[in-house]
PDB file of N, CA and C in Angstrom:
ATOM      1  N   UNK A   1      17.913   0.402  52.173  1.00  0.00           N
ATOM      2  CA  UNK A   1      16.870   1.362  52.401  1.00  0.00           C
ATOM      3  C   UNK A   1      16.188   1.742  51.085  1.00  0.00           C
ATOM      4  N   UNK A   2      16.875   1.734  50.184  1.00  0.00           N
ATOM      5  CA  UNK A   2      16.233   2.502  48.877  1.00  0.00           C
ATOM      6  C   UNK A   2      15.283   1.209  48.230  1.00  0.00           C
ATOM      7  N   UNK A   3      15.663  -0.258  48.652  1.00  0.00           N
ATOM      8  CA  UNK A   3      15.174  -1.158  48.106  1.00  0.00           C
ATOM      9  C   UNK A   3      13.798  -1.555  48.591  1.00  0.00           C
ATOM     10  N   UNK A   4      13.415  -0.606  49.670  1.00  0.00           N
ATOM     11  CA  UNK A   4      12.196  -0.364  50.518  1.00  0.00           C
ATOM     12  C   UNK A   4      11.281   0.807  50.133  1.00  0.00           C
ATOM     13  N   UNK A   5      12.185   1.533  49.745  1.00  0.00           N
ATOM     14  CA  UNK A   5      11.335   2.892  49.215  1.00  0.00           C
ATOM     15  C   UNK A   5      11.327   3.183  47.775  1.00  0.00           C
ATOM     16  N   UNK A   6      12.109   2.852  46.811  1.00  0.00           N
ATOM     17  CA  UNK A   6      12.109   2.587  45.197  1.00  0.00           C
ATOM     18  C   UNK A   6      10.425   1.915  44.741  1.00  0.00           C
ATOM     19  N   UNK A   7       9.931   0.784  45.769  1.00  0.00           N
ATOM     20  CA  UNK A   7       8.919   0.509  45.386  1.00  0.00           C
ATOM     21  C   UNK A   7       7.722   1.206  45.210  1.00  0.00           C
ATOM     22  N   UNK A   8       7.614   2.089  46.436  1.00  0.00           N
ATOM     23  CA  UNK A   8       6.457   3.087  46.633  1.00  0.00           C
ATOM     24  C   UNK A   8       6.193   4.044  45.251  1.00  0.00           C
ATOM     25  N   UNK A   9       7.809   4.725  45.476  1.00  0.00           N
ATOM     26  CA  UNK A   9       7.869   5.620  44.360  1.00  0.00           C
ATOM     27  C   UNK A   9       7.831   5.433  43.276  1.00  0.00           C
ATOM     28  N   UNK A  10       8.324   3.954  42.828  1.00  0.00           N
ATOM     29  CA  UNK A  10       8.009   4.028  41.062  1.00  0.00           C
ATOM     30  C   UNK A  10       6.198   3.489  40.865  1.00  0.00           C
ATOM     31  N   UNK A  11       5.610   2.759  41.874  1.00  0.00           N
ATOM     32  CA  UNK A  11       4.594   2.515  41.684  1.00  0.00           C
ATOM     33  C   UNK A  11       3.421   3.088  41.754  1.00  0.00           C
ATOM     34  N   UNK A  12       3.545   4.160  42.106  1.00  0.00           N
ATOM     35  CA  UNK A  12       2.830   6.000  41.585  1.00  0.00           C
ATOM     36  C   UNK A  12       2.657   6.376  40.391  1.00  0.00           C
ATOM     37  N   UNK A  13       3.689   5.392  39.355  1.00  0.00           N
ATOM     38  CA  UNK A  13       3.964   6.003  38.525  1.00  0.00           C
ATOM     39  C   UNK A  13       3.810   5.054  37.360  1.00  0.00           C
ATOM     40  N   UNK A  14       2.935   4.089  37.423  1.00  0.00           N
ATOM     41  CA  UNK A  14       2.539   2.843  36.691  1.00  0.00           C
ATOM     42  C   UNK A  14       1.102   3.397  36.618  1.00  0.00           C
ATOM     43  N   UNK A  15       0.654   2.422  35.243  1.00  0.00           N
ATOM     44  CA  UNK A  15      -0.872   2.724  35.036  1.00  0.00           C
ATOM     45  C   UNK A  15      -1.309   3.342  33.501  1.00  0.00           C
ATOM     46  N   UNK A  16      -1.711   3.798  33.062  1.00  0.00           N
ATOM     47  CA  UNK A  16      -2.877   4.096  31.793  1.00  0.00           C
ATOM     48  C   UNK A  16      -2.091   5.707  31.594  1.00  0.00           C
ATOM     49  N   UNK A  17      -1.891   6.659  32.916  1.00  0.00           N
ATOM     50  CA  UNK A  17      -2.180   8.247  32.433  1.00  0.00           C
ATOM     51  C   UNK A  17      -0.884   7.882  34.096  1.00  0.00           C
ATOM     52  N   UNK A  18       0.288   7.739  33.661  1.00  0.00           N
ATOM     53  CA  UNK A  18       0.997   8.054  35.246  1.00  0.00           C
ATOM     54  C   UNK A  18       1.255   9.516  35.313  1.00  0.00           C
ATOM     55  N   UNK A  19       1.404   9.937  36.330  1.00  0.00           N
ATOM     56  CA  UNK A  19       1.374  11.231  36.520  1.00  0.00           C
ATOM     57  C   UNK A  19       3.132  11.657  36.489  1.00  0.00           C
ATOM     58  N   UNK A  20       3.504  13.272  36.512  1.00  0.00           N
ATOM     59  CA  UNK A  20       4.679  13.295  36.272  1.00  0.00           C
ATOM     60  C   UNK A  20       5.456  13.109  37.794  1.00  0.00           C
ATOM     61  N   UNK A  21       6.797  12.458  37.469  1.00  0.00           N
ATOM     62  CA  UNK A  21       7.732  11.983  38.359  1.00  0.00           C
ATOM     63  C   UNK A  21       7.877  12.933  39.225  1.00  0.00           C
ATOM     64  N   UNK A  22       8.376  12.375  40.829  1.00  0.00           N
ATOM     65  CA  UNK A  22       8.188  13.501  41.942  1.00  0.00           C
ATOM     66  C   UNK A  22       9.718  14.206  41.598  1.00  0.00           C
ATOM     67  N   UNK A  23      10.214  15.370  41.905  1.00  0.00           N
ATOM     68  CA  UNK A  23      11.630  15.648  41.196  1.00  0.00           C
ATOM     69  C   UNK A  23      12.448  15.032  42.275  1.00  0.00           C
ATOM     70  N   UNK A  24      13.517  14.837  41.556  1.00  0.00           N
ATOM     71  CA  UNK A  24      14.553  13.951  42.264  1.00  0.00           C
ATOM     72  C   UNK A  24      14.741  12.407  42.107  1.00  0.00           C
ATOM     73  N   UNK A  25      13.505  11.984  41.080  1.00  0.00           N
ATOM     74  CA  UNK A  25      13.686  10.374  41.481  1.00  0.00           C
ATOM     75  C   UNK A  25      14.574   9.993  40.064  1.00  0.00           C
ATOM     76  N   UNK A  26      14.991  10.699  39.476  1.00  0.00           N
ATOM     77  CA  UNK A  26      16.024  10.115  38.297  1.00  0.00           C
ATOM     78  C   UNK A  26      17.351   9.827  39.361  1.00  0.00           C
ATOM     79  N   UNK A  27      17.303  10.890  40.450  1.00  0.00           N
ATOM     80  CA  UNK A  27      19.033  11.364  40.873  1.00  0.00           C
ATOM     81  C   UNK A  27      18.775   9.997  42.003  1.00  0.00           C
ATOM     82  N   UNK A  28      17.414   9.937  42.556  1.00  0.00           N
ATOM     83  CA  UNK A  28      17.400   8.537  43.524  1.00  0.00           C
ATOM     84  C   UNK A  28      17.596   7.336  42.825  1.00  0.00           C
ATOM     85  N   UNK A  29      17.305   7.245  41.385  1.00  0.00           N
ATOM     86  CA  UNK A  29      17.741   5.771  41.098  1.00  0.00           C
ATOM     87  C   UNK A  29      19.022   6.215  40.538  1.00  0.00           C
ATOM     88  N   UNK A  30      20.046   6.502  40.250  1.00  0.00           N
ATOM     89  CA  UNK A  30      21.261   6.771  39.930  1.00  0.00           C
ATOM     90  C   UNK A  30      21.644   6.451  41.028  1.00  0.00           C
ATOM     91  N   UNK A  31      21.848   6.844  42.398  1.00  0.00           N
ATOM     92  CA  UNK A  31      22.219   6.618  43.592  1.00  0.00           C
ATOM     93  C   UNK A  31      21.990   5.184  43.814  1.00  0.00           C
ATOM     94  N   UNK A  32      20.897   4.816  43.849  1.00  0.00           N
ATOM     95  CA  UNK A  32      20.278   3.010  43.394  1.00  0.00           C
ATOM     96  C   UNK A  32      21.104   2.103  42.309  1.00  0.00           C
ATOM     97  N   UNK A  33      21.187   2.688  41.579  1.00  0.00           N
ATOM     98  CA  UNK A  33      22.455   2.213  40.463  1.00  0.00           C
ATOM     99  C   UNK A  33      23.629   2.082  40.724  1.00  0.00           C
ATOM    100  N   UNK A  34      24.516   3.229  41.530  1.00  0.00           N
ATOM    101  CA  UNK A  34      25.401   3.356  41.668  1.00  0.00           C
ATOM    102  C   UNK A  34      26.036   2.558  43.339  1.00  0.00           C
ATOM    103  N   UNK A  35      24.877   2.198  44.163  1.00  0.00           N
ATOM    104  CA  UNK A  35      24.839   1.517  45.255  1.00  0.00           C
ATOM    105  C   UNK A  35      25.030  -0.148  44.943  1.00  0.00           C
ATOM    106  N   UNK A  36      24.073  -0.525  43.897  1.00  0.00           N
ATOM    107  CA  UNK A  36      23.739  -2.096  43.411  1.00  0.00           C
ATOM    108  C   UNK A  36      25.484  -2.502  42.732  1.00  0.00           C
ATOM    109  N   UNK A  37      26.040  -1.410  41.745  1.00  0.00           N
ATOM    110  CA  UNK A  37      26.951  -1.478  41.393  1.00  0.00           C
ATOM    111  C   UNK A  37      28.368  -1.504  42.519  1.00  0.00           C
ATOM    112  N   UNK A  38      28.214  -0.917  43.229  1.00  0.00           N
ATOM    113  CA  UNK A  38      29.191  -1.037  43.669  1.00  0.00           C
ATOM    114  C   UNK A  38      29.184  -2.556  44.968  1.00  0.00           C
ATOM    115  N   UNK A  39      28.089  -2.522  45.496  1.00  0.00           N
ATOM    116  CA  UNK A  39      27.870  -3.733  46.388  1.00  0.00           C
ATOM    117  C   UNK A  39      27.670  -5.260  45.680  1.00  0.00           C
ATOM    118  N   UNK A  40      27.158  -5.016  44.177  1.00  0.00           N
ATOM    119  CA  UNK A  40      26.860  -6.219  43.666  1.00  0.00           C
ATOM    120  C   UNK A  40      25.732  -7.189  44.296  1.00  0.00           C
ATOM    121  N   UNK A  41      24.981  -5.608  44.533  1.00  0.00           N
ATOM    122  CA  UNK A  41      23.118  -6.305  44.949  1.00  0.00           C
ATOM    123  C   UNK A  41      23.211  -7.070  43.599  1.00  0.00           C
ATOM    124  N   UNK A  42      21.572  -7.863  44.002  1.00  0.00           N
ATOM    125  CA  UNK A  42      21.306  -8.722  43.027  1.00  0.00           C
ATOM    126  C   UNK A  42      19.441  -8.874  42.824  1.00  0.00           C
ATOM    127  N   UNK A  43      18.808  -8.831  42.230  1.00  0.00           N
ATOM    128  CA  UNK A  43      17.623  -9.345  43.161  1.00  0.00           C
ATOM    129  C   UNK A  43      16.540  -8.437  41.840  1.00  0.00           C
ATOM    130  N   UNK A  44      15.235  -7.911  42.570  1.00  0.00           N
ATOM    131  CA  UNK A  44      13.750  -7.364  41.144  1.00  0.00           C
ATOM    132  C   UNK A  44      13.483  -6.194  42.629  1.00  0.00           C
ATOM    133  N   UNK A  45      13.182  -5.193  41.848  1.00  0.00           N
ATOM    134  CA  UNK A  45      13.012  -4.402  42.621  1.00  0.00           C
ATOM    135  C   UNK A  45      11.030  -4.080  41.746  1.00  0.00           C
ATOM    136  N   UNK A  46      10.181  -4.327  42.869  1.00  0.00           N
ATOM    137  CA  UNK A  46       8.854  -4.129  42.065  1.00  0.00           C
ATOM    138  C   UNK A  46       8.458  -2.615  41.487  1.00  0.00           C
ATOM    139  N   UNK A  47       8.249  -2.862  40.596  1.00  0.00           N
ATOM    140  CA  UNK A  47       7.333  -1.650  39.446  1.00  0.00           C
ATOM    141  C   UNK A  47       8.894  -0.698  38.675  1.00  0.00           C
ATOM    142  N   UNK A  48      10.135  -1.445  38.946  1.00  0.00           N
ATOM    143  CA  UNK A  48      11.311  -0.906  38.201  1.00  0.00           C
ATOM    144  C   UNK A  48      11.235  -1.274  36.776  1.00  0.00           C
ATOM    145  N   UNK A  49      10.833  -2.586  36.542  1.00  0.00           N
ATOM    146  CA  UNK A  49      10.791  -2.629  35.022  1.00  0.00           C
ATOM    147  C   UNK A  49       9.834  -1.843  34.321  1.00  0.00           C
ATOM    148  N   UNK A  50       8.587  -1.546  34.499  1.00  0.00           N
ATOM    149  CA  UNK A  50       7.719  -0.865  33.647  1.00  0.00           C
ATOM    150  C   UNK A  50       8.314   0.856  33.936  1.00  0.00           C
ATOM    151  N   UNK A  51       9.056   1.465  34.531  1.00  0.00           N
ATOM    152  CA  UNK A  51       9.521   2.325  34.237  1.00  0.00           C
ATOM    153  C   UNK A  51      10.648   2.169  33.166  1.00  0.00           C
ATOM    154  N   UNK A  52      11.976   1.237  33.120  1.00  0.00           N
ATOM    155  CA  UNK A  52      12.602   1.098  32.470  1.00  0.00           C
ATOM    156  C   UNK A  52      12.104   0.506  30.990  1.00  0.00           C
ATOM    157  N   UNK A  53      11.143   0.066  30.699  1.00  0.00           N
ATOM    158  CA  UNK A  53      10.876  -0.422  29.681  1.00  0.00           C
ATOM    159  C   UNK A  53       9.837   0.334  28.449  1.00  0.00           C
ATOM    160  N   UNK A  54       9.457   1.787  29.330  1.00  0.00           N
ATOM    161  CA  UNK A  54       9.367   2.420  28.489  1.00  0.00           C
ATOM    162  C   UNK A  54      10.196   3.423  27.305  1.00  0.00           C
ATOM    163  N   UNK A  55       9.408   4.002  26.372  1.00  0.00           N
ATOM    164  CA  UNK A  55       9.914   4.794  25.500  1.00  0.00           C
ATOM    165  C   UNK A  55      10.495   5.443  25.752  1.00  0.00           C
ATOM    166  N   UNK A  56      11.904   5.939  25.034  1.00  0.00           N
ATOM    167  CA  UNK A  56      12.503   7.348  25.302  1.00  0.00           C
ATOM    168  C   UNK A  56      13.871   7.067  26.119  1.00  0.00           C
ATOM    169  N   UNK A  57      14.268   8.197  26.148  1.00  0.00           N
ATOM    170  CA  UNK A  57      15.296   8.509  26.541  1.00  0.00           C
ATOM    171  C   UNK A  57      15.932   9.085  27.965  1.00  0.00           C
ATOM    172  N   UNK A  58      14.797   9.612  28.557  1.00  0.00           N
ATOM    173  CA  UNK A  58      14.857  10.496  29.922  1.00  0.00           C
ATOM    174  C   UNK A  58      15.897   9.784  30.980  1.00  0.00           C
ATOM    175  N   UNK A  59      15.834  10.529  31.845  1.00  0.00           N
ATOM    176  CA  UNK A  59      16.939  10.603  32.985  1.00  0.00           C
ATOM    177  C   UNK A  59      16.528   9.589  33.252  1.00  0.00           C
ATOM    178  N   UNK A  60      15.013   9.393  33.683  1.00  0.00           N
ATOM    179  CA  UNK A  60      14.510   8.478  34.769  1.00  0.00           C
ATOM    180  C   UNK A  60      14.583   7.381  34.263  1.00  0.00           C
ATOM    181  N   UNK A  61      14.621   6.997  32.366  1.00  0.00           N
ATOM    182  CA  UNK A  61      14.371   6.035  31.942  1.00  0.00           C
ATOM    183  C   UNK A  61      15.434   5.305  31.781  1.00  0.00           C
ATOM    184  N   UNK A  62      16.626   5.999  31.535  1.00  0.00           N
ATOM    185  CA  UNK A  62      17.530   5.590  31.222  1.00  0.00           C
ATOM    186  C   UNK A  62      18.377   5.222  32.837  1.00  0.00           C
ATOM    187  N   UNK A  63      18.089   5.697  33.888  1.00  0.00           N
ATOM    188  CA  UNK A  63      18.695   5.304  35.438  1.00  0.00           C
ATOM    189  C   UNK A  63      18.312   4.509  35.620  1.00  0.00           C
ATOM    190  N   UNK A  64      16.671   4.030  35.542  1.00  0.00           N
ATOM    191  CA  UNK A  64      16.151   2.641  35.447  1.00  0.00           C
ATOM    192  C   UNK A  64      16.225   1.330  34.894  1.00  0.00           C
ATOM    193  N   UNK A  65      16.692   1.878  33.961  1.00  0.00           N
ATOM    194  CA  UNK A  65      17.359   0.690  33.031  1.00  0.00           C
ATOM    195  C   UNK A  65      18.395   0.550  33.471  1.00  0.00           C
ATOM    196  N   UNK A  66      19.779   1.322  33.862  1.00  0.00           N
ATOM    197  CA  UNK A  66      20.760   1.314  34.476  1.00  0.00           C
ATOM    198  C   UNK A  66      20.782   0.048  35.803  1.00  0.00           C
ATOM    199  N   UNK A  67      19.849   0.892  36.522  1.00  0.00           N
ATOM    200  CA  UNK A  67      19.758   0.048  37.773  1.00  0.00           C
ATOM    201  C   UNK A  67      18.732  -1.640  37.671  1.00  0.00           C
ATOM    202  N   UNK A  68      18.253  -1.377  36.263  1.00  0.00           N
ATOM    203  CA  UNK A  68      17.424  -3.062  36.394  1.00  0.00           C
ATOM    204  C   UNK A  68      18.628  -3.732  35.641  1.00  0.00           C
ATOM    205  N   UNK A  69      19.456  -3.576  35.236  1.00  0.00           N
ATOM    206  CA  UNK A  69      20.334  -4.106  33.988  1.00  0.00           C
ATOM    207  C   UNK A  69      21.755  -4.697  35.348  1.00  0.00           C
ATOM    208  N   UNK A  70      21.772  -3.655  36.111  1.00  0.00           N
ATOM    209  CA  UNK A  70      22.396  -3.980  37.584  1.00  0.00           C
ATOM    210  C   UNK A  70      22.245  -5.217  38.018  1.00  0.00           C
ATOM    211  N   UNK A  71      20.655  -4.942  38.260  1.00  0.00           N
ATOM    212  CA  UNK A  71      20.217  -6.050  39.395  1.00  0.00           C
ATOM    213  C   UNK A  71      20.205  -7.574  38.884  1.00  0.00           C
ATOM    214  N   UNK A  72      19.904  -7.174  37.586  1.00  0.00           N
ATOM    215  CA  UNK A  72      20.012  -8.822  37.337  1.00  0.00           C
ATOM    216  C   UNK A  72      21.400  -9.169  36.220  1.00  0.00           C
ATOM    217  N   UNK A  73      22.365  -8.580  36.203  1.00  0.00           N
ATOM    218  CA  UNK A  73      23.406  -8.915  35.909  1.00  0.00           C
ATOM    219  C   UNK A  73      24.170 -10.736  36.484  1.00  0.00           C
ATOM    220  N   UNK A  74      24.275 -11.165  35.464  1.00  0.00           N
ATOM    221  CA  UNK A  74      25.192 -12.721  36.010  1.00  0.00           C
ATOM    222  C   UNK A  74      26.968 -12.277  36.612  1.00  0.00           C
ATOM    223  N   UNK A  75      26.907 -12.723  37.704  1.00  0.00           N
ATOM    224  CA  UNK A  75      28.911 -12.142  38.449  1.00  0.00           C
ATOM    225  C   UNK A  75      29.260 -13.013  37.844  1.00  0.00           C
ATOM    226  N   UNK A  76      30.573 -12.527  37.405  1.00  0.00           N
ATOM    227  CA  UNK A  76      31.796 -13.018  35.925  1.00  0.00           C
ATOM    228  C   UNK A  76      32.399 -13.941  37.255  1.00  0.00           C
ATOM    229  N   UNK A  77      32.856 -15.077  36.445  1.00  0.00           N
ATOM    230  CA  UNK A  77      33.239 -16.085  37.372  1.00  0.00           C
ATOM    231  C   UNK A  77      34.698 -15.871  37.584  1.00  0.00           C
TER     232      UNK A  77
END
């Protein structure tokens, strides 16, 4: 479900002047993180990298990175 709705929401938030994050979406990709991690999703979730690949440090930036660093992880043989 989140891999349906992660898209909408980070892609609000792409662009020149993105506007500020709706509250809650650091704690929704943590939950996203913590889902991929434990199931060993795999896969690109669209408009996740240009959140994660920005500057800084924030909740959101750093959950994003969390959860893209997830998704495309190689399973240890």
């Amino acid at each position: 479900m989140l891999r349906h709705t992660l898209p909408a929401l980070l892609g609000d938030l792409t662009g020149d002047r993105p506007p500020t994050p709706p509250r809650g979406l650091s704690d929704l990709l943590a939950v996203a993180a913590d889902c991929a991690e434990r199931s060993g999703a795999r896969g690109e979730v669209p408009h996740l990298a240009q959140i994660a690949d920005r500057r800084g440090s924030s909740r959101l930036v750093s959950q994003a990175r969390r959860l893209r660093s997830t998704l495309v992880a190689e399973v240890a043989a």
